[in-house]
PDB file of N, CA and C in Angstrom:
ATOM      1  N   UNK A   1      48.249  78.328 -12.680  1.00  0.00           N
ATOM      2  CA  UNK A   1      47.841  78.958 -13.924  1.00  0.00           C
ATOM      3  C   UNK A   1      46.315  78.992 -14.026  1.00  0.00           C
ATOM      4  N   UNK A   2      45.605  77.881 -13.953  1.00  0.00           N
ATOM      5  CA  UNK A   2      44.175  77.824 -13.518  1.00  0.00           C
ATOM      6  C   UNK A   2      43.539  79.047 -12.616  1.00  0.00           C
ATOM      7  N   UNK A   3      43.995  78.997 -11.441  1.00  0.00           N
ATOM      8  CA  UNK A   3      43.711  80.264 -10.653  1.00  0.00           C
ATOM      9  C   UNK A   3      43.664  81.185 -10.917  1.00  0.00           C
ATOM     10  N   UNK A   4      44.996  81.888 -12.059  1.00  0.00           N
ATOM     11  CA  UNK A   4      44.965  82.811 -12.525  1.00  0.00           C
ATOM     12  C   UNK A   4      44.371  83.338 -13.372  1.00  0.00           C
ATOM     13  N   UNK A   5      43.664  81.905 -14.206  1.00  0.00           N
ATOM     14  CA  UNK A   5      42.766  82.456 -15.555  1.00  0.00           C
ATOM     15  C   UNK A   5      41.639  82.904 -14.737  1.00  0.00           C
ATOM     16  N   UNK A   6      41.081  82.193 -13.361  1.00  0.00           N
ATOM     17  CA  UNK A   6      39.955  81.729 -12.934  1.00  0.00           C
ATOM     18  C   UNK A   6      39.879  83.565 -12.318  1.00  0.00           C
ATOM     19  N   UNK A   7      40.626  84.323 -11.793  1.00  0.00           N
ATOM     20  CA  UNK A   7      40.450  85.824 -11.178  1.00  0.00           C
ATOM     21  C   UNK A   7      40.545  86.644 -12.266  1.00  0.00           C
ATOM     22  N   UNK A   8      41.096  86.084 -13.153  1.00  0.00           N
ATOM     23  CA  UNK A   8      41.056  87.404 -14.158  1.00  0.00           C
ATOM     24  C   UNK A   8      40.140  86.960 -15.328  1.00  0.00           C
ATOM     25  N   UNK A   9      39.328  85.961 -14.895  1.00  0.00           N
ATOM     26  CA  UNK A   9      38.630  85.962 -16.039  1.00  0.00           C
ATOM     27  C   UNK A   9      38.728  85.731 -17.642  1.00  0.00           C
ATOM     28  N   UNK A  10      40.231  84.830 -17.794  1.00  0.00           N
ATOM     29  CA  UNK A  10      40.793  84.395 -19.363  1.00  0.00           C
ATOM     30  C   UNK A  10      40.225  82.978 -19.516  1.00  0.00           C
ATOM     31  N   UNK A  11      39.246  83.418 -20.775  1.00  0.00           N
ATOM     32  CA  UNK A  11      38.698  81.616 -21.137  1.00  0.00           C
ATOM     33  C   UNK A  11      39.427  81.497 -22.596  1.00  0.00           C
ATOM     34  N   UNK A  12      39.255  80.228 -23.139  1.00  0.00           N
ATOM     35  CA  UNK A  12      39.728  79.807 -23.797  1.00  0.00           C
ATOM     36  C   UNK A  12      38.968  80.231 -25.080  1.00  0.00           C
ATOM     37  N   UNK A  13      39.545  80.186 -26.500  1.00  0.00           N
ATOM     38  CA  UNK A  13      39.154  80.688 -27.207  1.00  0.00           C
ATOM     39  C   UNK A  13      39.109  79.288 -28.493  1.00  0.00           C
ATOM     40  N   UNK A  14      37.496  78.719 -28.682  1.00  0.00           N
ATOM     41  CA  UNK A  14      37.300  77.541 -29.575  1.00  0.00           C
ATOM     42  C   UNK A  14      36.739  77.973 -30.638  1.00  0.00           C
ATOM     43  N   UNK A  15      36.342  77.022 -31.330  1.00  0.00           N
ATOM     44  CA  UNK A  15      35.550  76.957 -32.417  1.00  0.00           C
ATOM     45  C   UNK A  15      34.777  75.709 -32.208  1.00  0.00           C
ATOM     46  N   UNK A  16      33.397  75.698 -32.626  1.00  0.00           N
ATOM     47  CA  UNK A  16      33.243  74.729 -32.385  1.00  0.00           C
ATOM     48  C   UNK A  16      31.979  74.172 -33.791  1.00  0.00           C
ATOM     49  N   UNK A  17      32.122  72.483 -33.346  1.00  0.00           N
ATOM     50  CA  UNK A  17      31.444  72.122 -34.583  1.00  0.00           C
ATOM     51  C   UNK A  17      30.066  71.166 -34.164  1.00  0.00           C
ATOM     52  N   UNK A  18      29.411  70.824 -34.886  1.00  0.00           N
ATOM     53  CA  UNK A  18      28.258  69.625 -34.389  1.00  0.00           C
ATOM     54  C   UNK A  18      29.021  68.709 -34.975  1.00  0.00           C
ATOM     55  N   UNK A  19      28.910  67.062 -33.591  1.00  0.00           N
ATOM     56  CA  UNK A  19      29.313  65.883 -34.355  1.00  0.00           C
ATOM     57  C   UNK A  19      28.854  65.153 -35.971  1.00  0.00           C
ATOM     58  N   UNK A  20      27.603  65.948 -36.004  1.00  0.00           N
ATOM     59  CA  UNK A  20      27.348  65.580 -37.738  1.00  0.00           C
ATOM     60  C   UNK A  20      28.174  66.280 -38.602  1.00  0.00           C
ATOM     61  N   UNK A  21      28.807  67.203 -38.507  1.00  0.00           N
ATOM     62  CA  UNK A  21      29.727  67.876 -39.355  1.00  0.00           C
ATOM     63  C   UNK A  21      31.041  67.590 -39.075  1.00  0.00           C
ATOM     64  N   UNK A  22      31.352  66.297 -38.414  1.00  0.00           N
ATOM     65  CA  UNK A  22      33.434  66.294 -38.494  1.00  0.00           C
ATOM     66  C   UNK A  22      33.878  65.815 -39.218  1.00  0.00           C
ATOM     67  N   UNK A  23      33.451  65.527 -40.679  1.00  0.00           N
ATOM     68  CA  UNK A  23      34.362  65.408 -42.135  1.00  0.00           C
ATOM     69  C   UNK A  23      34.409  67.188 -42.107  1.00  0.00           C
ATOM     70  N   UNK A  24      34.109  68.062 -41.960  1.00  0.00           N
ATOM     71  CA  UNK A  24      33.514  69.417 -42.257  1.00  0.00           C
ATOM     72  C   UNK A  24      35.096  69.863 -41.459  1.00  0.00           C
ATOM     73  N   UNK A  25      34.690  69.176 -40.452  1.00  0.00           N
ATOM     74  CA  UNK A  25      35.763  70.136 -39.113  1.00  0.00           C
ATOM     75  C   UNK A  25      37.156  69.712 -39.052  1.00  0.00           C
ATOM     76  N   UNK A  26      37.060  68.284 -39.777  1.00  0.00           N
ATOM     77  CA  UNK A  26      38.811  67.524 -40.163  1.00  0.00           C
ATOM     78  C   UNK A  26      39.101  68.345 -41.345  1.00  0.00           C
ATOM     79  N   UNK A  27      38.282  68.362 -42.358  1.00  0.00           N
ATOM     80  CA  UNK A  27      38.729  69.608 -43.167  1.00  0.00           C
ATOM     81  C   UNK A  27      39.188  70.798 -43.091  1.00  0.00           C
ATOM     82  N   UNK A  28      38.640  71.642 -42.131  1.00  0.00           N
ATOM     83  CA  UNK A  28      38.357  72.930 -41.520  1.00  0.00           C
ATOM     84  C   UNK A  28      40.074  72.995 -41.094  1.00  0.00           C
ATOM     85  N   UNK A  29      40.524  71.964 -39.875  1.00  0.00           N
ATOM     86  CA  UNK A  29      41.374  71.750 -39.547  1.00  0.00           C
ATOM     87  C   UNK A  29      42.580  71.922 -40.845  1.00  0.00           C
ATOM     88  N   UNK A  30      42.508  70.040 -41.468  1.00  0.00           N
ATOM     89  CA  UNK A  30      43.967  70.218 -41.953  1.00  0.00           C
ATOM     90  C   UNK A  30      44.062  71.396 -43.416  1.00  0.00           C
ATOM     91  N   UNK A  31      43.389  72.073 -43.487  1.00  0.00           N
ATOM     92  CA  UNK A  31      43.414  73.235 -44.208  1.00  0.00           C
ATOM     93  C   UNK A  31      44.168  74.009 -43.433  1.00  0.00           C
ATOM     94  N   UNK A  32      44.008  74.544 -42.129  1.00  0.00           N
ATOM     95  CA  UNK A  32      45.162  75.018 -41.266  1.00  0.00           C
ATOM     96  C   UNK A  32      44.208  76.501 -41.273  1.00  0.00           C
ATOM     97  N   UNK A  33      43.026  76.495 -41.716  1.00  0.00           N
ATOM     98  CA  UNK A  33      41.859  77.059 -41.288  1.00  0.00           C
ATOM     99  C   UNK A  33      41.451  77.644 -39.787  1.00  0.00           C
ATOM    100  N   UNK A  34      41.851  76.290 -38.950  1.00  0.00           N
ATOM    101  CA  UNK A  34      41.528  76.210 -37.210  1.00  0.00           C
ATOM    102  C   UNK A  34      42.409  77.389 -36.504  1.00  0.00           C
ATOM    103  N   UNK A  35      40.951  78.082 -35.775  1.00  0.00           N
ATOM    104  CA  UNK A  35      41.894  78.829 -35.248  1.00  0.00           C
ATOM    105  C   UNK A  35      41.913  78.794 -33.373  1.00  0.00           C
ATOM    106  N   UNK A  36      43.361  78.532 -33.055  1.00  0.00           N
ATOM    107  CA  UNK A  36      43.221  77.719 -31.714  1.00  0.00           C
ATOM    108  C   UNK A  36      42.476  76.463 -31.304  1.00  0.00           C
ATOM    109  N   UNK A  37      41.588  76.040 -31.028  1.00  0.00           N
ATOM    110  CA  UNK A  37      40.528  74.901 -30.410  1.00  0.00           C
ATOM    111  C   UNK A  37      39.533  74.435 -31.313  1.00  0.00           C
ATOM    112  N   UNK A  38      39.537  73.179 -31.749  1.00  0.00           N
ATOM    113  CA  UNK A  38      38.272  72.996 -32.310  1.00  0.00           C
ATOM    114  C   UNK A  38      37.618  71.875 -31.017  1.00  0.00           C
ATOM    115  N   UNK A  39      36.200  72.136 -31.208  1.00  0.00           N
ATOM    116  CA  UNK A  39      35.579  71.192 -30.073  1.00  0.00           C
ATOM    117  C   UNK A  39      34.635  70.579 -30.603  1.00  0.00           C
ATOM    118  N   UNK A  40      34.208  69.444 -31.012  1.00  0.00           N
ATOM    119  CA  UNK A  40      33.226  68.587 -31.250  1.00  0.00           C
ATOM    120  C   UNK A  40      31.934  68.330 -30.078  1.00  0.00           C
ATOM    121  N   UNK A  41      31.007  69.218 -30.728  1.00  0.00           N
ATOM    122  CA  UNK A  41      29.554  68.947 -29.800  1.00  0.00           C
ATOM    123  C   UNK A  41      28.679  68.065 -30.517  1.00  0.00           C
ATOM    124  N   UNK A  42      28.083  66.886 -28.741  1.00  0.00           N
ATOM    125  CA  UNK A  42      27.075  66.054 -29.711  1.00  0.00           C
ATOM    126  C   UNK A  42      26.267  66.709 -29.791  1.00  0.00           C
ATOM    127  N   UNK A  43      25.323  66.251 -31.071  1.00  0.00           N
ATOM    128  CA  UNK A  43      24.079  67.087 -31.688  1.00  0.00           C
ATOM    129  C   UNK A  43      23.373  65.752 -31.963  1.00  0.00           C
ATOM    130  N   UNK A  44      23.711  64.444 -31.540  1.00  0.00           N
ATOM    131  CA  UNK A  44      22.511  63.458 -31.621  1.00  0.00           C
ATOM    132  C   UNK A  44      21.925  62.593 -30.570  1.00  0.00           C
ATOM    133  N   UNK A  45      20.375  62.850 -30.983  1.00  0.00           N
ATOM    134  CA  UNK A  45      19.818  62.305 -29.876  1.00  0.00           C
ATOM    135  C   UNK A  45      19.524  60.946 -29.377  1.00  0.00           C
TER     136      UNK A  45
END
């Protein structure tokens, strides 16, 4: 399945949030808001 995304070129489809905002993004979520992937990026240094 990998292979197959990997020739035809199908990526995944996220949303994504900064780790200072995941009260924001647990919200976002169980609102039922999320659409497909949420991904938590660090944003601290």
């Amino acid at each position: 399945m990998l292979d197959f995304c990997a020739r035809h070129q199908i990526a995944p489809v996220t949303e994504h949030f900064p780790m200072s905002q995941v009260n924001e993004a647990l919200a976002h979520l169980e609102a039922g808001k999320a659409r497909y992937r949420i991904v938590l990026e660090n944003d601290f240094a």
